[in-house]
N, C-alpha and C. Protein backbone atom coordinates (compact mmCIF):
# COMPACT_ATOMS: atom_id res chain seq x y z
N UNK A 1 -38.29 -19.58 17.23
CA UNK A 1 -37.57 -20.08 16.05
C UNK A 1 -36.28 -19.27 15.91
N UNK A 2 -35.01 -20.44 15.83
CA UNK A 2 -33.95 -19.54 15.52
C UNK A 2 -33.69 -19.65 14.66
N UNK A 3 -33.16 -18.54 13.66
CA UNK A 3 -32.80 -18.65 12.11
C UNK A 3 -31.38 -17.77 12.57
N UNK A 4 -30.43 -19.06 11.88
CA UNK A 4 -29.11 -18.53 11.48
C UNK A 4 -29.03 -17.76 10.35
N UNK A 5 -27.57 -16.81 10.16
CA UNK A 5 -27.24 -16.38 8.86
C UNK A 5 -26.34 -17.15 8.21
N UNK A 6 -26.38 -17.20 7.25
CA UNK A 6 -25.19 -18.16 6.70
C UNK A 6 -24.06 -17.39 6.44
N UNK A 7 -22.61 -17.95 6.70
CA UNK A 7 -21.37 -17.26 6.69
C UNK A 7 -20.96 -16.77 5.78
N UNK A 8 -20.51 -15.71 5.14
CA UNK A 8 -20.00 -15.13 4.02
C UNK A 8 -19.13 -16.06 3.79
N UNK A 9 -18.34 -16.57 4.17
CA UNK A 9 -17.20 -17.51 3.20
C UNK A 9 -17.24 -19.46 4.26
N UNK A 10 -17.19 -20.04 3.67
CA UNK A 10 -16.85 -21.56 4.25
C UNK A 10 -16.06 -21.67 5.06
N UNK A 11 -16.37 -22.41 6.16
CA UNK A 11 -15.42 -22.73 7.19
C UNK A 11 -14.09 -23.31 6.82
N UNK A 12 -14.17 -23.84 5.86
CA UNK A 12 -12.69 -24.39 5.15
C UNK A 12 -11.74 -23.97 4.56
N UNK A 13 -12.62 -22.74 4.07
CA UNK A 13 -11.55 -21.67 3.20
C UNK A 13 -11.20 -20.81 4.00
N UNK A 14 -11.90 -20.25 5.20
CA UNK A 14 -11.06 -19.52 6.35
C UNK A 14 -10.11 -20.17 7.00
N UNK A 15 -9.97 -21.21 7.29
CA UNK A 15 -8.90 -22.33 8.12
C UNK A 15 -8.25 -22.24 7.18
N UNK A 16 -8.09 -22.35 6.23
CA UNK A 16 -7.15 -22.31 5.06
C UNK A 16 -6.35 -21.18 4.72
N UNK A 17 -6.77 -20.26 4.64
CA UNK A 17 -6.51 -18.63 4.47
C UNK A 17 -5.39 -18.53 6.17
N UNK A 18 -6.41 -18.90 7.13
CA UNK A 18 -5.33 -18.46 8.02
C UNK A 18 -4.39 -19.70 8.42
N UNK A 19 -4.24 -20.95 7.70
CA UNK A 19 -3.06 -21.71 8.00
C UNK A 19 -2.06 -21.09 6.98
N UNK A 20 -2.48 -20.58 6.14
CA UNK A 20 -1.50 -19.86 5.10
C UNK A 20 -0.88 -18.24 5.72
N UNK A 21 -1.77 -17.80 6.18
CA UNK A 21 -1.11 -16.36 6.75
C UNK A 21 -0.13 -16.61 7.51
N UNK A 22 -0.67 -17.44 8.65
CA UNK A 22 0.35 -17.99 10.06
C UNK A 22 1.86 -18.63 9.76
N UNK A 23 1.55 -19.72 8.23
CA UNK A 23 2.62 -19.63 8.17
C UNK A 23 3.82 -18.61 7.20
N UNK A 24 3.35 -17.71 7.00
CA UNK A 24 3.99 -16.88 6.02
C UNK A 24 4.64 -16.18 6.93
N UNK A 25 6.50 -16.31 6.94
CA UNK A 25 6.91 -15.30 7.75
C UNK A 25 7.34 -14.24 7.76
N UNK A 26 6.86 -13.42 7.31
CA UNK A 26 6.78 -11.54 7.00
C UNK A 26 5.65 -10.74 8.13
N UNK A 27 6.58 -9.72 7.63
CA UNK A 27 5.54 -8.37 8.32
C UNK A 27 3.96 -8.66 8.06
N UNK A 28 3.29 -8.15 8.95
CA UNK A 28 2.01 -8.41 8.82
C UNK A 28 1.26 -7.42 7.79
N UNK A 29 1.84 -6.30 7.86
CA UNK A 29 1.47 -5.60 6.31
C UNK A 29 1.96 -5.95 4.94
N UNK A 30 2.94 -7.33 4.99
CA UNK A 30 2.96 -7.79 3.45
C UNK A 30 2.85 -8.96 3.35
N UNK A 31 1.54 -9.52 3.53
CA UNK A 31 1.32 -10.88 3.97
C UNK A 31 0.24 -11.18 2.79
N UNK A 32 -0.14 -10.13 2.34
CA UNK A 32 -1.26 -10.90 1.22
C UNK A 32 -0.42 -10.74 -0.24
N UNK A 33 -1.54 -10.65 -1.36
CA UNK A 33 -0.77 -10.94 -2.11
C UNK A 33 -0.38 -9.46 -3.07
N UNK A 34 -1.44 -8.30 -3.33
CA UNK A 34 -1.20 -7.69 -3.04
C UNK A 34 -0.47 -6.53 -2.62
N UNK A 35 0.07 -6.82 -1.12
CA UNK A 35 -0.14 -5.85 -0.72
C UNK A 35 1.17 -4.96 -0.69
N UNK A 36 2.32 -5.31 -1.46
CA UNK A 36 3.36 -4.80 -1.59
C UNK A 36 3.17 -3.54 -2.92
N UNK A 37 2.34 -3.85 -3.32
CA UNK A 37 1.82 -2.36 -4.06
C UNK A 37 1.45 -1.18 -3.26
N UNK A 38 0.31 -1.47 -2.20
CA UNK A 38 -0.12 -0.82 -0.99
C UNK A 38 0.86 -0.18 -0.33
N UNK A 39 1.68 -1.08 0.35
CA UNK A 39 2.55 -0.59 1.18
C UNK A 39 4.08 -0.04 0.85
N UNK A 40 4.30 -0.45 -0.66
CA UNK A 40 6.10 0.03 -0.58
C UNK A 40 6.01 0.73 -2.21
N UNK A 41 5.19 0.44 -3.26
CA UNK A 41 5.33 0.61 -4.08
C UNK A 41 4.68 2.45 -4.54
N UNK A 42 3.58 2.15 -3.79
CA UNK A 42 2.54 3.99 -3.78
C UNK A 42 3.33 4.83 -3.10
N UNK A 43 4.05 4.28 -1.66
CA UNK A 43 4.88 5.46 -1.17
C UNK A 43 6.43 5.79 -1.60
N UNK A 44 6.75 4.66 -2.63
CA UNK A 44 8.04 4.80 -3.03
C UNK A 44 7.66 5.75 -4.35
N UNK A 45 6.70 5.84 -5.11
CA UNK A 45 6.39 6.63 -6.32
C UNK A 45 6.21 8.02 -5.44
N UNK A 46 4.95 8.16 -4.48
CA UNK A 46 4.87 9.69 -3.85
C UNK A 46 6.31 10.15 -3.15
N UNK A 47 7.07 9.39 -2.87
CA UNK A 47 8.55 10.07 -2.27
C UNK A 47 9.15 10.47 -3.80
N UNK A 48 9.65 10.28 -4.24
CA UNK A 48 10.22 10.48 -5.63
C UNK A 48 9.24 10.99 -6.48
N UNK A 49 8.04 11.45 -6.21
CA UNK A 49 7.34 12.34 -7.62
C UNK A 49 7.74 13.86 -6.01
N UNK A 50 7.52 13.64 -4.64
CA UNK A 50 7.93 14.84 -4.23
C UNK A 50 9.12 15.54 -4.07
N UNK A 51 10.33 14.53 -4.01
CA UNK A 51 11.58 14.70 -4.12
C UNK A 51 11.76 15.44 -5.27
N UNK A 52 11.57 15.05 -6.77
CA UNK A 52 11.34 15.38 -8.02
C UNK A 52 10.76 16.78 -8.07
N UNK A 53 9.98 16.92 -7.13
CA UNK A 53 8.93 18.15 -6.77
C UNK A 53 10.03 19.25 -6.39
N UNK A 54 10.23 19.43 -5.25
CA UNK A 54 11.17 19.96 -4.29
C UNK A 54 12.41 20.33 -5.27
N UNK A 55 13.22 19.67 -6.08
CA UNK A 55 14.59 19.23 -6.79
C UNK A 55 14.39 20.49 -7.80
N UNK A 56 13.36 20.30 -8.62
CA UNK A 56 12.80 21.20 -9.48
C UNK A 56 12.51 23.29 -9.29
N UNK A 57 12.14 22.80 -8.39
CA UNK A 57 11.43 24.11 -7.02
C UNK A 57 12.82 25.06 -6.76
N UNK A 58 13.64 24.42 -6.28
CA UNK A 58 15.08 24.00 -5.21
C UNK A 58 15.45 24.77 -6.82
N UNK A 59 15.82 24.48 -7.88
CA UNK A 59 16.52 24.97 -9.02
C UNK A 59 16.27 26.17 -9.81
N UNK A 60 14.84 26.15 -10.34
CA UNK A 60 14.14 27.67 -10.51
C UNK A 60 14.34 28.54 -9.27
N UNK A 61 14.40 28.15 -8.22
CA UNK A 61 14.37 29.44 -7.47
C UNK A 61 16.53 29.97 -7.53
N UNK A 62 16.99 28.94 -7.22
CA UNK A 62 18.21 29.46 -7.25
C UNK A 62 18.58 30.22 -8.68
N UNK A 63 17.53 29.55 -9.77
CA UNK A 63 18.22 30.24 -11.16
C UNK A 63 17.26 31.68 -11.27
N UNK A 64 16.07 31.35 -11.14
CA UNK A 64 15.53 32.68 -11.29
C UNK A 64 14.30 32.96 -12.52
N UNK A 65 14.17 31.38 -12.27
CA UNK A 65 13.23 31.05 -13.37
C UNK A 65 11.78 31.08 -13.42
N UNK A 66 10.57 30.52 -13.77
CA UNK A 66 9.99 29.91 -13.73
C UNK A 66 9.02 30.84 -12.85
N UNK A 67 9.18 31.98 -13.00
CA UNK A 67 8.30 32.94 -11.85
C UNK A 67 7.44 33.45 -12.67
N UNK A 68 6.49 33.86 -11.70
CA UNK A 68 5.01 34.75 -12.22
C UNK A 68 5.34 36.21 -12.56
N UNK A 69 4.65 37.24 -13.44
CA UNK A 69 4.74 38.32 -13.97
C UNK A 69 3.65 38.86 -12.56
């Protein structure tokens, strides 16, 4: 006896999903919907909270500030 599993999602909604990817013409990392948070938005905040970082750092030390006893 063979017992199938049944597919996590419908054969229709995968054909669907990927007639929609295929035709979307972008990078393959900003193809969902998504994923422009993922990819441009988290590393554009961590560049500029470290820049911000550094900028700060970069100023106490030239002034002479901000140091430990």
């Amino acid at each position: 006896i063979m017992l199938t599993e049944t597919p996590f999602r419908p054969r229709e909604k995968l054909l669907e999903k990927q007639r929609l990817f295929q035709s979307i013409h972008r990078h393959t990392y900003l193809k969902g919907p998504m994923d422009k948070i993922t990819s441009v938005a988290i590393p554009l905040a961590l560049a500029a909270s470290s820049l911000y970082m550094i900028g700060t750092g970069i100023y106490n030390m030239s002034n002479g500030i901000g140091k430990k006893e």
